[in-house]
Protein backbone atom coordinates (compact mmCIF):
# COMPACT_ATOMS: atom_id res chain seq x y z
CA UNK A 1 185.84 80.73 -176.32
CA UNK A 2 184.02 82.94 -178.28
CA UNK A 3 184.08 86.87 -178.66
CA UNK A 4 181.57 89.22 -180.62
CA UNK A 5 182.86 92.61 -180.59
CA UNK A 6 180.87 95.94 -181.45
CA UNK A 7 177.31 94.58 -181.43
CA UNK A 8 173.87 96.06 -180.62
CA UNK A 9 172.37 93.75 -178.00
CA UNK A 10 168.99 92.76 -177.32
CA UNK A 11 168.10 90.53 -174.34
CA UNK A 12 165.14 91.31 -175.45
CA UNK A 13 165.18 94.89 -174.34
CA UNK A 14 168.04 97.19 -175.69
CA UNK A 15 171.35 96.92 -174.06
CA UNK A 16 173.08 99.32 -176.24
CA UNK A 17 176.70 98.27 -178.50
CA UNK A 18 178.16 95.96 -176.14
CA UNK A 19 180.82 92.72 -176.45
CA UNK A 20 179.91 89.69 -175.33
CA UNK A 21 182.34 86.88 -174.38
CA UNK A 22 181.23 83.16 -174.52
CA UNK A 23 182.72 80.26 -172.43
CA UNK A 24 181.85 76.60 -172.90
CA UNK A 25 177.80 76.74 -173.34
CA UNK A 26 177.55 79.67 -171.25
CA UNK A 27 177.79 83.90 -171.69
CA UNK A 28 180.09 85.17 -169.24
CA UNK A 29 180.97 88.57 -169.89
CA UNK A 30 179.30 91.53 -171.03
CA UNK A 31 180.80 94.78 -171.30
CA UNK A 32 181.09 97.88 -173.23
CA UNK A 33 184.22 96.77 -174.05
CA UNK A 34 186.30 93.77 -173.76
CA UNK A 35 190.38 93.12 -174.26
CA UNK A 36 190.90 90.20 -176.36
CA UNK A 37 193.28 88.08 -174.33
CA UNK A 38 194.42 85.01 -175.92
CA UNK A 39 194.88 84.13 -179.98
CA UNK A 40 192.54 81.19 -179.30
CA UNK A 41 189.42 83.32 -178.69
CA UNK A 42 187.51 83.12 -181.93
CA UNK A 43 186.58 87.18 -182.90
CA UNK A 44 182.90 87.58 -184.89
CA UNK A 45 182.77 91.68 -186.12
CA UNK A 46 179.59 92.40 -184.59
CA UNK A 47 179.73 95.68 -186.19
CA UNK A 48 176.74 97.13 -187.94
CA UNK A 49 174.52 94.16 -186.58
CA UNK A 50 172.51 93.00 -183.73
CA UNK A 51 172.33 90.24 -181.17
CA UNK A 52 169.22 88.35 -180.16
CA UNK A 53 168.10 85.65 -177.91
CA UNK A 54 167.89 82.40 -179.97
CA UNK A 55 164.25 81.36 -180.67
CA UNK A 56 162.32 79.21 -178.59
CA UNK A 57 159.81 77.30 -180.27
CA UNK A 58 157.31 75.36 -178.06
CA UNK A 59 155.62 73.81 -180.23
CA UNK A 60 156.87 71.41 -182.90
CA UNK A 61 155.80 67.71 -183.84
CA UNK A 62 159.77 66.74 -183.84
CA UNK A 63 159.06 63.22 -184.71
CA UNK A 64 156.69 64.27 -187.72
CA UNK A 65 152.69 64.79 -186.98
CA UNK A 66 150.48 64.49 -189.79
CA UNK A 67 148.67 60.50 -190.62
CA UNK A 68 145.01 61.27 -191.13
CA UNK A 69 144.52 61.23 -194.61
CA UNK A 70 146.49 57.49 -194.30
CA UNK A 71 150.42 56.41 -193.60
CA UNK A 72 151.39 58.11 -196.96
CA UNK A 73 149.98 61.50 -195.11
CA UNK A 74 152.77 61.04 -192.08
CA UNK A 75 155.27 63.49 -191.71
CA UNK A 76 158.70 63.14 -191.82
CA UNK A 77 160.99 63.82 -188.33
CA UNK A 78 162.61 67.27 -188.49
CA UNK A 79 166.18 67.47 -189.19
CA UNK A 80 168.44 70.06 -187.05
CA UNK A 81 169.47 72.16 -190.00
CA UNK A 82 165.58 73.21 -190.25
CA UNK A 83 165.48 74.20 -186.86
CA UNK A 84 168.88 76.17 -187.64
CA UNK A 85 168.20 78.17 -190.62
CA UNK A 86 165.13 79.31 -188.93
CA UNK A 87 166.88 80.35 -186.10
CA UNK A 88 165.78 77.95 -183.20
CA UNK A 89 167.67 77.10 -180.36
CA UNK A 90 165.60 75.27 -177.88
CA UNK A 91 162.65 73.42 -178.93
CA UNK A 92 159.65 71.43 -177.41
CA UNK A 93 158.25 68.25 -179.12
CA UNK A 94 155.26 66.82 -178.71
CA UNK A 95 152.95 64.15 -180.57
CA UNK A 96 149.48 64.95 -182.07
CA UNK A 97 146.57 62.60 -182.83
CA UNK A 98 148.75 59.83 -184.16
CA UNK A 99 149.77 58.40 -181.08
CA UNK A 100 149.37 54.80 -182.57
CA UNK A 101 152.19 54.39 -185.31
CA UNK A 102 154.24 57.30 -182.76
CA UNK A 103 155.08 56.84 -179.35
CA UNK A 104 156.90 58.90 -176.18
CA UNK A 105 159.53 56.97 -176.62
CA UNK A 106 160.13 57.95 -180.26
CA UNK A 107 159.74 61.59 -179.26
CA UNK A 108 162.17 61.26 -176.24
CA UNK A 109 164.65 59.43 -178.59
CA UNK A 110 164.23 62.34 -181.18
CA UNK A 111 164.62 65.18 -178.46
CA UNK A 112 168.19 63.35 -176.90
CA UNK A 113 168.94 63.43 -180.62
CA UNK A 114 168.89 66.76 -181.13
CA UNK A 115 170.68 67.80 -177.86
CA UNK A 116 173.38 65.73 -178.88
CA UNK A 117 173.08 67.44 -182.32
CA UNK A 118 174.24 70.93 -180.57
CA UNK A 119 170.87 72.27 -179.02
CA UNK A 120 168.51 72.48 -176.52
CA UNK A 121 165.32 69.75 -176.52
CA UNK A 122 162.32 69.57 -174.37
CA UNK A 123 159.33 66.98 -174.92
CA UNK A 124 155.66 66.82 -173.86
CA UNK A 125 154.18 63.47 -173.05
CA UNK A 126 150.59 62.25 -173.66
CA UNK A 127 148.83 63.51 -177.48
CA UNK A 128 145.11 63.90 -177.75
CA UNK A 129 143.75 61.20 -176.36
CA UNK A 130 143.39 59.68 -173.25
CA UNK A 131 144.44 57.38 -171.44
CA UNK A 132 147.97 59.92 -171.74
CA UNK A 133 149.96 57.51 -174.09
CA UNK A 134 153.41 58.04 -171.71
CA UNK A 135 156.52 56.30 -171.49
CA UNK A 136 156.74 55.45 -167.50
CA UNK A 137 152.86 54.42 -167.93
CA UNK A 138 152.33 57.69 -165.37
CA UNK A 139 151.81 61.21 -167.00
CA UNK A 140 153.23 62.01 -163.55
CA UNK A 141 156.02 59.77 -163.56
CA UNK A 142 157.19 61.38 -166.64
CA UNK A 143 157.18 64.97 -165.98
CA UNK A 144 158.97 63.74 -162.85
CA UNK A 145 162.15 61.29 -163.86
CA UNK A 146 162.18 61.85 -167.44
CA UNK A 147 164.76 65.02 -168.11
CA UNK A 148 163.17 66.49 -171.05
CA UNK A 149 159.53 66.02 -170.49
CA UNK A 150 158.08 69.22 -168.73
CA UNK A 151 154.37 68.46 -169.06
CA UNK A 152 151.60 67.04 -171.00
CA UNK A 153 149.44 66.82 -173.85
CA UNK A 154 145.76 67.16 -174.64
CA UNK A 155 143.26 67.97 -176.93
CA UNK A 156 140.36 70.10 -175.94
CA UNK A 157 137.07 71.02 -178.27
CA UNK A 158 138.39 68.50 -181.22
CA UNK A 159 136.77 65.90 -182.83
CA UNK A 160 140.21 63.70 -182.57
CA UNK A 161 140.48 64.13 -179.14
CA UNK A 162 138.94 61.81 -176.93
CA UNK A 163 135.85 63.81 -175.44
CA UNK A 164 137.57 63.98 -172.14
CA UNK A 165 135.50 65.00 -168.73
CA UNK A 166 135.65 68.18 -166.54
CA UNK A 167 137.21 65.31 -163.92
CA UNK A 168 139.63 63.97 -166.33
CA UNK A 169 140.98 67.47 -166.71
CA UNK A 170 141.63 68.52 -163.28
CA UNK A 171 142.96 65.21 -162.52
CA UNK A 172 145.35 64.97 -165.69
CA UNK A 173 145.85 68.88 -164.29
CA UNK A 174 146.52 68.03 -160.84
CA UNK A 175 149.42 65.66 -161.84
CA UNK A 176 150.78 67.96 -163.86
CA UNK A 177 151.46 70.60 -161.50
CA UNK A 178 152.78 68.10 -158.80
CA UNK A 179 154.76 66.75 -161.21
CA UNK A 180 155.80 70.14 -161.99
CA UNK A 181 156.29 71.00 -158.23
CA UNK A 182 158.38 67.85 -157.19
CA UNK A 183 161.01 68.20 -160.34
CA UNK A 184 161.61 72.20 -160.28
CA UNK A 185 160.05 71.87 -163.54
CA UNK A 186 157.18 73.74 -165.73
CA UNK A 187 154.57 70.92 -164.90
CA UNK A 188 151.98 72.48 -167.61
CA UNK A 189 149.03 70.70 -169.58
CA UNK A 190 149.11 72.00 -172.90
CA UNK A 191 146.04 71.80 -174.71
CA UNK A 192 145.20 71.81 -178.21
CA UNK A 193 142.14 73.64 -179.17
CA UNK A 194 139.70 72.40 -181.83
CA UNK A 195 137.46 74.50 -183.61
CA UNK A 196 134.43 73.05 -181.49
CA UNK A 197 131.99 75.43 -180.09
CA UNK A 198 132.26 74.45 -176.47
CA UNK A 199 136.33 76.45 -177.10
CA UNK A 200 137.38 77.07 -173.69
CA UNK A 201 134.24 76.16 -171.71
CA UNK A 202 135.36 73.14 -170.06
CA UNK A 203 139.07 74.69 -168.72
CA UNK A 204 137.32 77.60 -166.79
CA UNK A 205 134.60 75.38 -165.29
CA UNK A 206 137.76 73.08 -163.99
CA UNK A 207 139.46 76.00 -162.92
CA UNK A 208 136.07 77.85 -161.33
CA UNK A 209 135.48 74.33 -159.45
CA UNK A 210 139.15 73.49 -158.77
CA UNK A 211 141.98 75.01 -156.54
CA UNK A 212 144.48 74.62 -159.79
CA UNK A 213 146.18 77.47 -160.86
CA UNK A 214 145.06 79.00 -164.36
CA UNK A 215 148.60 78.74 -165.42
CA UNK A 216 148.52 75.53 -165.43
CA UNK A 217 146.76 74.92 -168.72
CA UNK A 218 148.03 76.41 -171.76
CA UNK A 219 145.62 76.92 -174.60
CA UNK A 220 147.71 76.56 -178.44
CA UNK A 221 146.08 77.46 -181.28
CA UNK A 222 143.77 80.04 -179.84
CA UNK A 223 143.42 82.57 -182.98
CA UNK A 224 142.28 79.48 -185.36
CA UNK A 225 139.16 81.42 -184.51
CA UNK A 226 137.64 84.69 -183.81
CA UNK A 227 135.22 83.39 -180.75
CA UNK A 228 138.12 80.77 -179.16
CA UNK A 229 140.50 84.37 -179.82
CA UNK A 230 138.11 86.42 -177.68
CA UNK A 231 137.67 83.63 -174.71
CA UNK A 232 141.50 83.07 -174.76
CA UNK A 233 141.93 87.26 -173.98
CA UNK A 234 139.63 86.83 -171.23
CA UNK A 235 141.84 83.98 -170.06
CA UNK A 236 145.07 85.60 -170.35
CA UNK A 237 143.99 88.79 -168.87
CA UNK A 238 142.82 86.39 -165.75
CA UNK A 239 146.78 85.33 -165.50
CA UNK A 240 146.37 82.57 -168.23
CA UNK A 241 149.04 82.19 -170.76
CA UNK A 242 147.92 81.70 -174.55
CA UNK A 243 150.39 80.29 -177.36
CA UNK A 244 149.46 81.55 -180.94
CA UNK A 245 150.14 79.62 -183.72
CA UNK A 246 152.07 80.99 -186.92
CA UNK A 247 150.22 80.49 -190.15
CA UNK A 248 147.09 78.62 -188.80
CA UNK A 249 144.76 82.10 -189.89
CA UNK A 250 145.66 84.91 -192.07
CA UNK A 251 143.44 87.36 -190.78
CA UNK A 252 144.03 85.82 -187.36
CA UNK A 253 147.73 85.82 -187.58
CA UNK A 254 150.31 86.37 -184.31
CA UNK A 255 151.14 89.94 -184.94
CA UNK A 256 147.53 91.42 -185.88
CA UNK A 257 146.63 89.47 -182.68
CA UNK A 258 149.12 90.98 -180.78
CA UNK A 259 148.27 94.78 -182.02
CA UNK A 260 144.87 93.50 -180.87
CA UNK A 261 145.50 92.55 -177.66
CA UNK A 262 147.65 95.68 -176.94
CA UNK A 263 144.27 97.88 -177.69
CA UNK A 264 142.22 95.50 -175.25
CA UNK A 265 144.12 95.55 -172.20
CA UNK A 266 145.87 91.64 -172.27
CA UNK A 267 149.15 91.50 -170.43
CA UNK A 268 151.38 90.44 -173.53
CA UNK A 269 154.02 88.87 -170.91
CA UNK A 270 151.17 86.05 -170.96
CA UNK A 271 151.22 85.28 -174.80
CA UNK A 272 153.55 83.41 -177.19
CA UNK A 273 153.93 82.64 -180.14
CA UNK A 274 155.13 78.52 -181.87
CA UNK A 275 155.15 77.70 -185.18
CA UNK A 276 153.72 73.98 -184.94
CA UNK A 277 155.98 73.13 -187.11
CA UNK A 278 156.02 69.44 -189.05
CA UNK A 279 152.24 68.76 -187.78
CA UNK A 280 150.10 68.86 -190.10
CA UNK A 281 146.81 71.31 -190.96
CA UNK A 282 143.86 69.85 -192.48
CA UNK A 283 140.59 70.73 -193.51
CA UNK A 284 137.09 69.09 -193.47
CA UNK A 285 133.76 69.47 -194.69
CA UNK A 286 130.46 69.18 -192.38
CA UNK A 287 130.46 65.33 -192.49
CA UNK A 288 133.67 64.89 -191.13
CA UNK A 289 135.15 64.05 -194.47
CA UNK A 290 138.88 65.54 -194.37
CA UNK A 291 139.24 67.61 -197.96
CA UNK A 292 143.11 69.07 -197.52
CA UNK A 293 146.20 68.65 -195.87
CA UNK A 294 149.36 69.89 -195.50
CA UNK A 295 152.36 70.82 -193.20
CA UNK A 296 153.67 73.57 -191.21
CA UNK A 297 156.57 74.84 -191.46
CA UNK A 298 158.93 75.57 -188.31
CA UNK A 299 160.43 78.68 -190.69
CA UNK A 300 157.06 80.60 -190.12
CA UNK A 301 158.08 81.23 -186.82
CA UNK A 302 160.82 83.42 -187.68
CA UNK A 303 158.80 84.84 -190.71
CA UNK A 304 156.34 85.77 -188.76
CA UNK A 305 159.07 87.91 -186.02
CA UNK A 306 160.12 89.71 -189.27
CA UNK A 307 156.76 90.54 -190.43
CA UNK A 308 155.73 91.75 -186.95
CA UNK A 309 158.83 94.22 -186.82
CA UNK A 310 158.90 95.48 -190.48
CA UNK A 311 155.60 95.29 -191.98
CA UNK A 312 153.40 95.99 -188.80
CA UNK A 313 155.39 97.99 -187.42
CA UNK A 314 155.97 96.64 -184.20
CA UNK A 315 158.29 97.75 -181.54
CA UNK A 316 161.38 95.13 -181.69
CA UNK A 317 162.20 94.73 -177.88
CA UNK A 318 158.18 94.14 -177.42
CA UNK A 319 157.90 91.68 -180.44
CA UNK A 320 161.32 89.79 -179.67
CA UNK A 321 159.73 88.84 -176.21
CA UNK A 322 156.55 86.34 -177.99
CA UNK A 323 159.79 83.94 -178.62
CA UNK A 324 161.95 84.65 -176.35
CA UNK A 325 161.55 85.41 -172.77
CA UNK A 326 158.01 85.25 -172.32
CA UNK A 327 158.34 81.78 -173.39
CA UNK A 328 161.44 80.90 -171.30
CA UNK A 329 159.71 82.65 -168.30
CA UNK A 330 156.14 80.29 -169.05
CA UNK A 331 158.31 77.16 -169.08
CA UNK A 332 160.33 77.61 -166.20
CA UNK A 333 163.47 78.07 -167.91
CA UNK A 334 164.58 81.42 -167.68
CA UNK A 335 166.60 83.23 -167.08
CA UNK A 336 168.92 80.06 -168.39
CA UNK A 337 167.19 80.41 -171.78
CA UNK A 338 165.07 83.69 -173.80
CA UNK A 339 167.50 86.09 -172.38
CA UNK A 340 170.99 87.48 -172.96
CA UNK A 341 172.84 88.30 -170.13
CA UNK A 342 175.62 87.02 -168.11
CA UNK A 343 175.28 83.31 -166.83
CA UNK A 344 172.59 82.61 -169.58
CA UNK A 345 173.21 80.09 -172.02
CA UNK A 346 175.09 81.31 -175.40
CA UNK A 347 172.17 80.91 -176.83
CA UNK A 348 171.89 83.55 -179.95
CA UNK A 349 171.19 85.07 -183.04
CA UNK A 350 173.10 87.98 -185.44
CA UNK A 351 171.31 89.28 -187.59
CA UNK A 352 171.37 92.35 -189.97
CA UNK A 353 168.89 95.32 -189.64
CA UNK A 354 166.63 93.39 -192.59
CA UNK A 355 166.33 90.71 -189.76
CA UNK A 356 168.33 88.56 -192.12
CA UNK A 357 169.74 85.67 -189.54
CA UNK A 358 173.24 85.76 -190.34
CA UNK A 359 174.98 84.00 -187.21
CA UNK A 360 173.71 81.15 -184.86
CA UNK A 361 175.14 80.04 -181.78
CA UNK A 362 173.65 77.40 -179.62
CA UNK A 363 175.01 76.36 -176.02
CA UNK A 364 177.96 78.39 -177.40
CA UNK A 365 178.77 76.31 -180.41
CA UNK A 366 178.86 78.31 -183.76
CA UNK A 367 175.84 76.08 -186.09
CA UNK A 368 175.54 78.91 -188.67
CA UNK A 369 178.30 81.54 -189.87
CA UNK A 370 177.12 84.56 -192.35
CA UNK A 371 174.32 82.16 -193.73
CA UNK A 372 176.36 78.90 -194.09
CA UNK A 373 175.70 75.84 -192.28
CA UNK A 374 178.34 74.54 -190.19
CA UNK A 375 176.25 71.77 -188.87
CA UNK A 376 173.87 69.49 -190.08
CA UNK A 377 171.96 66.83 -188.68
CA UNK A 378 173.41 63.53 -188.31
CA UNK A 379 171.93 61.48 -191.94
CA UNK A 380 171.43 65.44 -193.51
């Protein structure tokens, strides 16, 4: 058990200076003050700090993305202790255009590895192209027996996607959320977006022609671009959830997007915010011809948190909830993840009041103490 005295909890809204007992993987106390009972309840001095819900990043290519510019261009897997020091707790993998030298299987492998690391793993199935690559050779099948896969991907308004139809959609869509339906779980299509011009076109006419609910397909990457930014308000404020991607636009970036959205009337409970972490960006000229590449980083998510609160300005409760609760709530798992509060998982963060993560504790297991790794990945 586990015991954090005198510490100003978020969950994401204010709490107040609270202690906060931890059992096994769970939180099951909360009080203004609680008696310390037994010698073998480990104490943290939560004085002078804060708590926060770990980070939930929904995005990451856990297996590595990257492979257009050749083999040499793959990336790497991730390795726990980068998901650590950037203060994630629960994360969703998913593959990217290379579904040829990657597979579901490699990404389900890689997510039961990192559960059995010390936290929480979720996985997509399909990548850009169809037919869905999948592991039970049904999308539906999938999202349905497989524990961590909660939905699907797809690639929308991309020249590496496989120019799907308006049919393709709905059906890919309609599986989905049945999928979704029969397992209790999120049963979402999440769909990359390109910079192609057509940018949301085809998901409203499916959903204008369809009975499918809007929330059923998730547009990432929507501020890569001002026009796609501007269709995916209209879609949010419609009940559509957006995900914006960390470091993908300067000018376009999370926060100034979110100070944006405030001004034009978007319900911010439907955004969030991923890093994409360990895919790859690239860039290419009119021909086609790719002229850059690199990798994301799964540390911008954080980065980006801190720049939202203390350069911007931004309330803390409001910008906590972009990668927390709003993205526990969108994938069906709160109030078990996102939130702090009594039943919840011990899923957390201490930090100072420069944001600095000092503490992390995931499914009540202490992975970082005042900065220092206690665990690493298996071959770290």
């Amino acid at each position: 058990m586990i015991i954090i005295k005198n510490i100003e909890v978020y969950n994401p809204e204010y709490m107040g200076r609270k202690d906060v007992l931890v059992c096994g993987e769970k939180i099951v106390l909360i009080e203004d003050n609680i008696e310390i009972f037994s010698e073998k309840i480990q104490t943290i001095d939560g004085a002078g700090k804060k708590l926060i819900p770990g980070f939930i990043d929904n995005h990451v290519h856990i297996v590595g993305g990257g492979g257009e510019g050749s083999f040499r261009t793959r990336v790497p897997e991730i390795t726990l202790s980068k998901l650590i020091e950037s203060g994630i707790t629960t994360v969703v993998g998913l593959l990217g255009t290379d579904a040829t030298t990657r597979s579901v299987e490699n990404l389900v492998a890689k997510a039961k590895a990192l559960k059995e690391e010390g936290i929480s793993a979720y996985a997509l199935t399909g990548a850009y192209e169809l037919p869905s690559p999948t592991l039970t050779n049904s999308v539906k099948k999938d999202i349905v027996f497989v524990e961590e896969i909660i939905g699907v991907k797809i690639a929308l308004s991309d020249h590496r996607s496989s120019s799907l139809t308006k049919a393709e959609l709905a059906r890919l869509a309609s599986d989905a959320r049945v999928a979704g339906m029969l397992s209790g779980k999120a049963g979402i299509v999440v769909a990359h977006m390109g910079d192609g011009e057509k940018g949301l076109g085809m998901v409203n006419e499916v959903l204008m022609e369809t009975d499918i609910p809007i929330r059923t397909i998730r547009p990432t990457h929507v501020n890569r671009r001002e026009e796609l930014l501007m269709e995916s308000f209209e879609y949010a404020k419609n009940g559509g959830i957006i995900d914006l991607t960390c470091g993908s636009n300067k000018e376009l970036s999370p926060g100034k997007v979110i100070q944006r959205a405030e001004l034009e009337g978007v319900p911010l409970e439907n955004i969030t915010i991923s890093s994409d972490g360990y895919g790859s960006w690239s860039r290419y000229d009119d021909k086609g011809n790719m002229t850059k590449i690199g990798v994301s980083q799964v540390s911008s998510l954080y980065e980006e948190f801190g720049t939202m609160v203390l350069e911007l300005g931004l309330d803390m409760e409001k910008s906590l909830k972009f990668f927390t609760s709003n993205v526990s709530r969108a994938l069906n798992l709160y109030p078990q993840k996102g939130t702090i509060m009594e039943g919840s998982d011990a899923d957390f963060l201490i930090v100072d009041d420069n944001l600095e993560i000092k503490t992390v504790i995931a499914k009540g297991q202490l992975m970082m103490v005042d900065g220092k790794l206690l665990k690493t990945g298996t071959y770290e």
